[in-house]
Every structure is written in structure tokens, then in C-alpha cells.
C-alpha atoms as a PDB file:
ATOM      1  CA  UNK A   1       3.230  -0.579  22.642  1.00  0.00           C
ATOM      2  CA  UNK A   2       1.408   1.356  24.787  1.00  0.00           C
ATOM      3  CA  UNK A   3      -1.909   0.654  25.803  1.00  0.00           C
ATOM      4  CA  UNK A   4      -5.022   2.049  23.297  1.00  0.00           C
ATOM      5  CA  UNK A   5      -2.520   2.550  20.505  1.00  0.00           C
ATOM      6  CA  UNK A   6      -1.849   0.820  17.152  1.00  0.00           C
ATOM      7  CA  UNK A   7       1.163   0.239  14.946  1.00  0.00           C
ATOM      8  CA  UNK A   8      -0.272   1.496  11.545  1.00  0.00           C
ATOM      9  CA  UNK A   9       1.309   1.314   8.250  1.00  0.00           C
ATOM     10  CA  UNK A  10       1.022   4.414   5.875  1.00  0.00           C
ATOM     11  CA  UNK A  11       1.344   3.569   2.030  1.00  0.00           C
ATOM     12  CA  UNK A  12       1.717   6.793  -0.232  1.00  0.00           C
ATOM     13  CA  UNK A  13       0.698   6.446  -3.906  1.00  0.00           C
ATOM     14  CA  UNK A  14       3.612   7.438  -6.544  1.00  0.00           C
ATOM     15  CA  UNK A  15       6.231   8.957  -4.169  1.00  0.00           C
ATOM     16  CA  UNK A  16       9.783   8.996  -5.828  1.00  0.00           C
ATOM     17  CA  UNK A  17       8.440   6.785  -8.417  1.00  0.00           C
ATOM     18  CA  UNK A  18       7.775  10.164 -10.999  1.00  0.00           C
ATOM     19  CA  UNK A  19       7.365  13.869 -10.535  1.00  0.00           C
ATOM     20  CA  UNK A  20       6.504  13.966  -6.933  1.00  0.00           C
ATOM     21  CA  UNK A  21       9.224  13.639  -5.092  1.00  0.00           C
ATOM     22  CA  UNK A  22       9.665  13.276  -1.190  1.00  0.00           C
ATOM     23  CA  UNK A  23      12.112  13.230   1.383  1.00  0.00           C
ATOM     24  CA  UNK A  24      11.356  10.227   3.742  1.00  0.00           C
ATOM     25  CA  UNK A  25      13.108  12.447   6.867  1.00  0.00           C
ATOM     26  CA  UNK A  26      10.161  15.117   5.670  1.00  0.00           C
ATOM     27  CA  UNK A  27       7.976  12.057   5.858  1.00  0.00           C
ATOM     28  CA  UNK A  28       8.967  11.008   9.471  1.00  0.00           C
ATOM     29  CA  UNK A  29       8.518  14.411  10.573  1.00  0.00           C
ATOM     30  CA  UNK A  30       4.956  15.535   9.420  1.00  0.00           C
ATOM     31  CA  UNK A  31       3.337  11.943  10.629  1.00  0.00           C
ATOM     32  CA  UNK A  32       5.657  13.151  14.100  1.00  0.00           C
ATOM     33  CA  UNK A  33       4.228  16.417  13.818  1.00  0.00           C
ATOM     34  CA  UNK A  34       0.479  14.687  13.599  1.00  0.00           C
ATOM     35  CA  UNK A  35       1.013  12.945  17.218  1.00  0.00           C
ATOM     36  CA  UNK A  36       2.106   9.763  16.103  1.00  0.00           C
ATOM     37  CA  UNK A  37       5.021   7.662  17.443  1.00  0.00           C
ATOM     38  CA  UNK A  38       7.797   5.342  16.597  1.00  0.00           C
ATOM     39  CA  UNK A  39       7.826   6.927  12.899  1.00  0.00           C
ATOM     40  CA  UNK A  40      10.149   4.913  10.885  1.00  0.00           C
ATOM     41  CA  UNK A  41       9.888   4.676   7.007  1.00  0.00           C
ATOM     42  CA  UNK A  42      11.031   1.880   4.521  1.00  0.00           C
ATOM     43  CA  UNK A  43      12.884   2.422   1.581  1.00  0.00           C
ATOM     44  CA  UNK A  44      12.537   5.886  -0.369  1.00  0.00           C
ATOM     45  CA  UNK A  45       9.302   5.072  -1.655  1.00  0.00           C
ATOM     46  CA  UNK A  46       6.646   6.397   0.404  1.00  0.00           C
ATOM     47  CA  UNK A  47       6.088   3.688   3.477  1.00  0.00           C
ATOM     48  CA  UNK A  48       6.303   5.202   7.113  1.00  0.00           C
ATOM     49  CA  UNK A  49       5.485   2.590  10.204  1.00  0.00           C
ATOM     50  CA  UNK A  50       4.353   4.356  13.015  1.00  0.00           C
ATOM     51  CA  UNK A  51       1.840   3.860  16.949  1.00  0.00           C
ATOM     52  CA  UNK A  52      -0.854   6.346  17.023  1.00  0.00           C
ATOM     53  CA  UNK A  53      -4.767   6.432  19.195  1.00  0.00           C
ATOM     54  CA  UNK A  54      -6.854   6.937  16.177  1.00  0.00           C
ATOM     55  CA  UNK A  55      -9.051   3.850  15.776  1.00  0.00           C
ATOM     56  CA  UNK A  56     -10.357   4.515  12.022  1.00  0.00           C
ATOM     57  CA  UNK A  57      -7.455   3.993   9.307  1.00  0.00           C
ATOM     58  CA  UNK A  58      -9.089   6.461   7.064  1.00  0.00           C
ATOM     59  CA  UNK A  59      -9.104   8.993   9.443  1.00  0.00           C
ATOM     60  CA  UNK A  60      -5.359   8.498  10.054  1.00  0.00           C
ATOM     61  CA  UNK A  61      -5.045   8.318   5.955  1.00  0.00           C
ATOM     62  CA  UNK A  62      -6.624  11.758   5.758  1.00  0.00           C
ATOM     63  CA  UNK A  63      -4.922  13.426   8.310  1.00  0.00           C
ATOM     64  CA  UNK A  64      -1.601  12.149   6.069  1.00  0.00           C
ATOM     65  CA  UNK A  65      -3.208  13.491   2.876  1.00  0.00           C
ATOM     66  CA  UNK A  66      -3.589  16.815   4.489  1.00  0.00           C
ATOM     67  CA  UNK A  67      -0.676  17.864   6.418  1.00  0.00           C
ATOM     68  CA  UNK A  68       1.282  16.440   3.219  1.00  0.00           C
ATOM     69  CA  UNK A  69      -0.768  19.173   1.152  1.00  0.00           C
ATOM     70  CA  UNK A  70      -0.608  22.250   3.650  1.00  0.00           C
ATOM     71  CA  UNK A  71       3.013  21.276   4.521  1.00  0.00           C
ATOM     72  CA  UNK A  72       4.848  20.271   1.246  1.00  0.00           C
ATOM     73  CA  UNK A  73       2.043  21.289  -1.660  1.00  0.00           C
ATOM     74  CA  UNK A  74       2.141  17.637  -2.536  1.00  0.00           C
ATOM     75  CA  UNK A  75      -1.059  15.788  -3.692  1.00  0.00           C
ATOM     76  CA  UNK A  76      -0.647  12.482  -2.667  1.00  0.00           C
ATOM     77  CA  UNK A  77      -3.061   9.494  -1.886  1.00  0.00           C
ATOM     78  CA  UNK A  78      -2.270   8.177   1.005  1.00  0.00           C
ATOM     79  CA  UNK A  79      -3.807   4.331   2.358  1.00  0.00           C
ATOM     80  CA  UNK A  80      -3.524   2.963   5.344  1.00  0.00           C
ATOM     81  CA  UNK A  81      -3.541  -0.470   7.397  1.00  0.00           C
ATOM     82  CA  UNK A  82      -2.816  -1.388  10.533  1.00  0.00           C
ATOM     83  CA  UNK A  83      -0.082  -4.042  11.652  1.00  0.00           C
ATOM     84  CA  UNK A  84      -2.781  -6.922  11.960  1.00  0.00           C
ATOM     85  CA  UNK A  85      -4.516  -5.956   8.377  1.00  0.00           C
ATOM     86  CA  UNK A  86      -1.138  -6.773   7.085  1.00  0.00           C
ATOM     87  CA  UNK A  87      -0.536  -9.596   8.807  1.00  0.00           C
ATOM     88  CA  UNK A  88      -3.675 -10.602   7.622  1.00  0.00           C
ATOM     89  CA  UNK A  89      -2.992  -9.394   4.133  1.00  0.00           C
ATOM     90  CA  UNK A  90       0.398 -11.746   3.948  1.00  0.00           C
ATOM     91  CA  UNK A  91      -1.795 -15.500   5.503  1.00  0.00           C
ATOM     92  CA  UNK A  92      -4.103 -14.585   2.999  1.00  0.00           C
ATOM     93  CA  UNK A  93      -1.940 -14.590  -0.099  1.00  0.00           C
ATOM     94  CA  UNK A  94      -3.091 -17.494  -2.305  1.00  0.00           C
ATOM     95  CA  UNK A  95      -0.042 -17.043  -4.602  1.00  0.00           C
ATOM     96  CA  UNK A  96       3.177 -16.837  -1.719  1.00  0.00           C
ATOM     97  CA  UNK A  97       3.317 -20.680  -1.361  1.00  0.00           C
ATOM     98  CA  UNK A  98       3.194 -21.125  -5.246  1.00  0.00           C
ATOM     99  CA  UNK A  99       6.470 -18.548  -5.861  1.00  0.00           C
ATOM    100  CA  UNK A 100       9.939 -18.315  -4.552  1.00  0.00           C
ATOM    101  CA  UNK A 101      10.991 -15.012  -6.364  1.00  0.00           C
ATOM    102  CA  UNK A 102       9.548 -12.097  -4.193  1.00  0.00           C
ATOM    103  CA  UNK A 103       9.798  -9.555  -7.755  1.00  0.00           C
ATOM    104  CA  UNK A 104       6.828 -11.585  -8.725  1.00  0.00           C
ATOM    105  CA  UNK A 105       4.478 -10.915  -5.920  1.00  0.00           C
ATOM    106  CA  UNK A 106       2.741  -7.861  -5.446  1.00  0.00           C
ATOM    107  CA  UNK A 107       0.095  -6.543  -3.284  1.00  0.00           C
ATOM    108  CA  UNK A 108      -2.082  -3.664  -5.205  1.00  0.00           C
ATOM    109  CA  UNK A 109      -3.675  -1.876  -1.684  1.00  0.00           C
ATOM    110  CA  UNK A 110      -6.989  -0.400  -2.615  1.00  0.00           C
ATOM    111  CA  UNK A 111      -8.539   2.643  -0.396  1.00  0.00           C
ATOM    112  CA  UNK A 112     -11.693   0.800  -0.747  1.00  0.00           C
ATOM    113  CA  UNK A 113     -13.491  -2.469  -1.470  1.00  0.00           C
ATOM    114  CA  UNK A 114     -14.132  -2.307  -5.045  1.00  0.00           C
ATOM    115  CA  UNK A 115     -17.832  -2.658  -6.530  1.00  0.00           C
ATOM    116  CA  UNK A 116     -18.181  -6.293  -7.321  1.00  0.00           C
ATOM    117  CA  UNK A 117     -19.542  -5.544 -10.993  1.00  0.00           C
ATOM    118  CA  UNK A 118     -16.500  -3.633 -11.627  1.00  0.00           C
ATOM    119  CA  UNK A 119     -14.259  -6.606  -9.777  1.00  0.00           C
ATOM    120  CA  UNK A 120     -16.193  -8.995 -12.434  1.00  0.00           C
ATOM    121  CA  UNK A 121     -15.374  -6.974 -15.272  1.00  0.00           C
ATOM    122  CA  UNK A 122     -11.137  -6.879 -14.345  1.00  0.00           C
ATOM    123  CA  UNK A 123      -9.529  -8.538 -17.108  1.00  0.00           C
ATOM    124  CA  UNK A 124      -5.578  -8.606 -17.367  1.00  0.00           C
ATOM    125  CA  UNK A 125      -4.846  -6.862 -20.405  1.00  0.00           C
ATOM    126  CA  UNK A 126      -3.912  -8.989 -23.684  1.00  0.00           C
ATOM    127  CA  UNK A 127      -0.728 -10.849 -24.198  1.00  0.00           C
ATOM    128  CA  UNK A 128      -0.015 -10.547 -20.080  1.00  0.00           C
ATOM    129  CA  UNK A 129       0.336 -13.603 -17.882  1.00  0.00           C
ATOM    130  CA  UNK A 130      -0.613 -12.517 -14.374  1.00  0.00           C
ATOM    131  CA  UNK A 131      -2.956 -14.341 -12.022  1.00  0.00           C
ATOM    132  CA  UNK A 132      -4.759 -11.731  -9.487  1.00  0.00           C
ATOM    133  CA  UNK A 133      -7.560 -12.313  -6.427  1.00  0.00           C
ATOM    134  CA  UNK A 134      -9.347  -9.453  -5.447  1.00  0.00           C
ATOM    135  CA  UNK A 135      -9.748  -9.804  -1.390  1.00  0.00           C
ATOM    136  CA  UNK A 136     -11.592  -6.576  -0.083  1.00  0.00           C
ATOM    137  CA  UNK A 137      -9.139  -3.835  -0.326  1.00  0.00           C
ATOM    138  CA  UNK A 138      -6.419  -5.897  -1.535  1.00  0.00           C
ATOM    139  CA  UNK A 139      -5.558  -7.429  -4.944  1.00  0.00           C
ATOM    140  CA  UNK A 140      -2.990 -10.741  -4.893  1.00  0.00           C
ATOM    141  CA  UNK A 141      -0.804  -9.941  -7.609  1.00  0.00           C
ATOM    142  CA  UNK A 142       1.472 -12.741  -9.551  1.00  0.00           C
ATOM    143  CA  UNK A 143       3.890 -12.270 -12.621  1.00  0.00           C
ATOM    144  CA  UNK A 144       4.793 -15.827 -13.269  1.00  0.00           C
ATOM    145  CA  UNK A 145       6.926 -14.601 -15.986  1.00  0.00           C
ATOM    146  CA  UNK A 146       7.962 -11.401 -14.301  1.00  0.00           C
ATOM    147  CA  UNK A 147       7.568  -8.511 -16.432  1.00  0.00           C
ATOM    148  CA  UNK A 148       5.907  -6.257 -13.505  1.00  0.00           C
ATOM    149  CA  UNK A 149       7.833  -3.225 -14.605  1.00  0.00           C
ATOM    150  CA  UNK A 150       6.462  -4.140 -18.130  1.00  0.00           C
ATOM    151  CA  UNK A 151       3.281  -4.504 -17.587  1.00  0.00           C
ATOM    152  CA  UNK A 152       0.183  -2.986 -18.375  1.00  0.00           C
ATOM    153  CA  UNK A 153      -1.925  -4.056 -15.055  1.00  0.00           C
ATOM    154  CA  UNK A 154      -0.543  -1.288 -13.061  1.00  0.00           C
ATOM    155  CA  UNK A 155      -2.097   1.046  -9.932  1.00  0.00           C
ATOM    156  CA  UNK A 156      -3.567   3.337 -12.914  1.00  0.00           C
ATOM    157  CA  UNK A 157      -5.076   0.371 -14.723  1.00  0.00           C
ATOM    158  CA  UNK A 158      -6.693  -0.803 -11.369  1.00  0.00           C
ATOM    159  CA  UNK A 159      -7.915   2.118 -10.380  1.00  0.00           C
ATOM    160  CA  UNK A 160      -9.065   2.897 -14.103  1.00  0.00           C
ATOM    161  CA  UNK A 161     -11.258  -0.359 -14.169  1.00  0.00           C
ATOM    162  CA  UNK A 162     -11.831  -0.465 -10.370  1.00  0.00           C
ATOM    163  CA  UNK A 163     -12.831   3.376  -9.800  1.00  0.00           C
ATOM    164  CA  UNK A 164     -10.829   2.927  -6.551  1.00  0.00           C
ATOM    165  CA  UNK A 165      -6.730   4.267  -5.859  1.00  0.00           C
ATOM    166  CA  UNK A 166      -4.290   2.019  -5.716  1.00  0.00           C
ATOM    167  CA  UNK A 167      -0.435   1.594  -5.177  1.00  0.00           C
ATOM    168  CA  UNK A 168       1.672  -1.644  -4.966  1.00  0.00           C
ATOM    169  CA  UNK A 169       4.354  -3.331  -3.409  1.00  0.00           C
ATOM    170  CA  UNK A 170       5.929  -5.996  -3.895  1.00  0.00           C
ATOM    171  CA  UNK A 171       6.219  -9.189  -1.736  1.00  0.00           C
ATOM    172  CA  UNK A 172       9.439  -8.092   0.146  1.00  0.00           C
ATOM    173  CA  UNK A 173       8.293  -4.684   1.152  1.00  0.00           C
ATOM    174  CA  UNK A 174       4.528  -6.319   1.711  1.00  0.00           C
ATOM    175  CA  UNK A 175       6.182  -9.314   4.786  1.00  0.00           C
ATOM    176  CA  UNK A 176       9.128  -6.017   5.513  1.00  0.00           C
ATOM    177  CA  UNK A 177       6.475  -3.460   6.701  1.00  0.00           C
ATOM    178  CA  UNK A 178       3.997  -6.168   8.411  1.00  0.00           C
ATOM    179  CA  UNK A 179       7.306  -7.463  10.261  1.00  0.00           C
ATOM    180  CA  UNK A 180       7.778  -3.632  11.056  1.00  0.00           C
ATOM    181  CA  UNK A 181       4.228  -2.950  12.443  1.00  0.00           C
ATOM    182  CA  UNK A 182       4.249  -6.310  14.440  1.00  0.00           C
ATOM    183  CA  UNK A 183       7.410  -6.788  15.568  1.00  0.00           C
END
């Protein structure tokens, strides 16, 4: 990496997951078109790796946001953390030593710390078994039963309690695009 640049990681909320639907070569090109480098994405679902100057995440986020509405007409939240907030984000997990199915580990990535009255009042919805930890702008997600796909703690539920966006991944994409931005 060259020197005064970072390896970010761009997380787009409900891309090819519903109605809004986006190319991931249409992806590469706009963050390319923005300056940035060494765009690669992961999977079809909205995750693009890529080096850029900007210091401030949510100025990189924004600049995402925008070109993605000018360019395509798409309205699409857009969060982003750098290689070593992942990193981070992965030793931090209170729930990877406890699991060995990856399906039941999720990260929910929040585009801001939540207020802690509204992190106090988070309750998993009735008749769900999941254990969470709120940690800044992440929530630890774990499905002991599975069920994820079932459930009714989803991104809109969190960001319905939280008054924050969200969008998940689960533990294999979480450790895939770290091992992207670092490696």
C-alpha cells in the first residue's frame, strides 16, 4: 500500500437482497471513478474493498452514497470501515470462540454509535433465541439455533429501535472482507 492511503471496506445496505439491484462490475467502477484503488468486491451483495487518501470513513461513505445516486438513481446507504476497524471488529467478537457454524454469526454495522437509552431499551423480539453486544457501531450477533433468515431482529428492526442504519453480514463475509482489506 502506498504511503498516506488506507484499505477501506464499503458495506451497501440491501443491494441484491430486494428491489434494488446492482451490478458489482458497476460497483467497481463508480468507487474507480471516485479515485480509489485496488477496487475489488465480494460476493453480489454490495461489499467493494478498495485503498483511497481520505482519512474520515464517512466522508468516503458519502461520496459512495452520491455517485451511486447521480450515476445509477439508486438510494442506497452506504457504511464504511477501514481494514483495522475490521480487524478490530473480528478480536472483539465475544460470541466467535463460543460457535463453530459461521451462518450463526453476524455482524449488524451501524453508521453510528447508537444512543445508549435506545441500546438499553433493545430487546430481541419474543419467542427468538439470539444473544447480541452492542460495541460502538457494531452489534455481535448470535443465532444459537440458527433461524437468521427467520428472524425478526433484522437491519430494519435495529435501525427501528436504534434510530441508526444498519446492514449485516455474516461471520464468513465479516473475517473474508477484513482478510481482504489487510492482507
Amino acid at each position: 500500500m502506498a504511503d498516506g492511503t488506507t484499505r477501506y471496506v464499503a458495506l451497501l445496505r440491501g443491494v441484491n437482497v430486494g428491489a434494488t439491484r446492482l451490478a458489482m462490475a458497476d460497483l467497481r467502477r463508480l468507487v474507480t471513478d471516485l479515485g480509489h484503488e485496488e477496487v475489488k468486491t465480494y460476493l453480489q451483495s454490495g461489499n467493494v474493498v478498495f485503498t483511497g487518501r481520505t482519512a474520515e470513513t464517512a466522508k468516503v461513505a458519502r461520496g459512495i452514497e452520491r455517485a451511486l445516486a447521480d450515476e445509477l438513481g439508486l438510494d442506497v446507504p452506504v457504511l464504511v470501515r477501514t481494514g483495522a476497524e475490521l480487524t478490530a471488529v473480528t478480536a472483539g467478537s465475544p460470541y466467535a470462540d463460543r460457535q463453530d457454524d459461521p451462518t450463526r454469526l453476524l455482524v449488524a454495522f451501524l453508521s453510528a454509535p447508537p444512543a445508549k437509552t435506545r441500546v438499553g431499551a433493545l430487546t430481541v423480539p419474543a419467542g427468538e433465541n439470539v444473544e447480541y453486544t452492542v460495541a460502538g457501531r457494531e452489534i455481535h450477533l448470535h443465532f444459537p439455533d440458527g433461524g437468521y433468515g427467520r428472524s425478526k431482529f433484522t437491519n430494519a428492526y435495529l435501525e427501528k429501535q436504534l434510530g441508526v442504519v444498519a446492514t449485516s453480514r455474516n461471520w464468513k463475509s465479516v473475517c473474508a472482507l477484513r482478510d481482504l482489506a489487510t492482507g
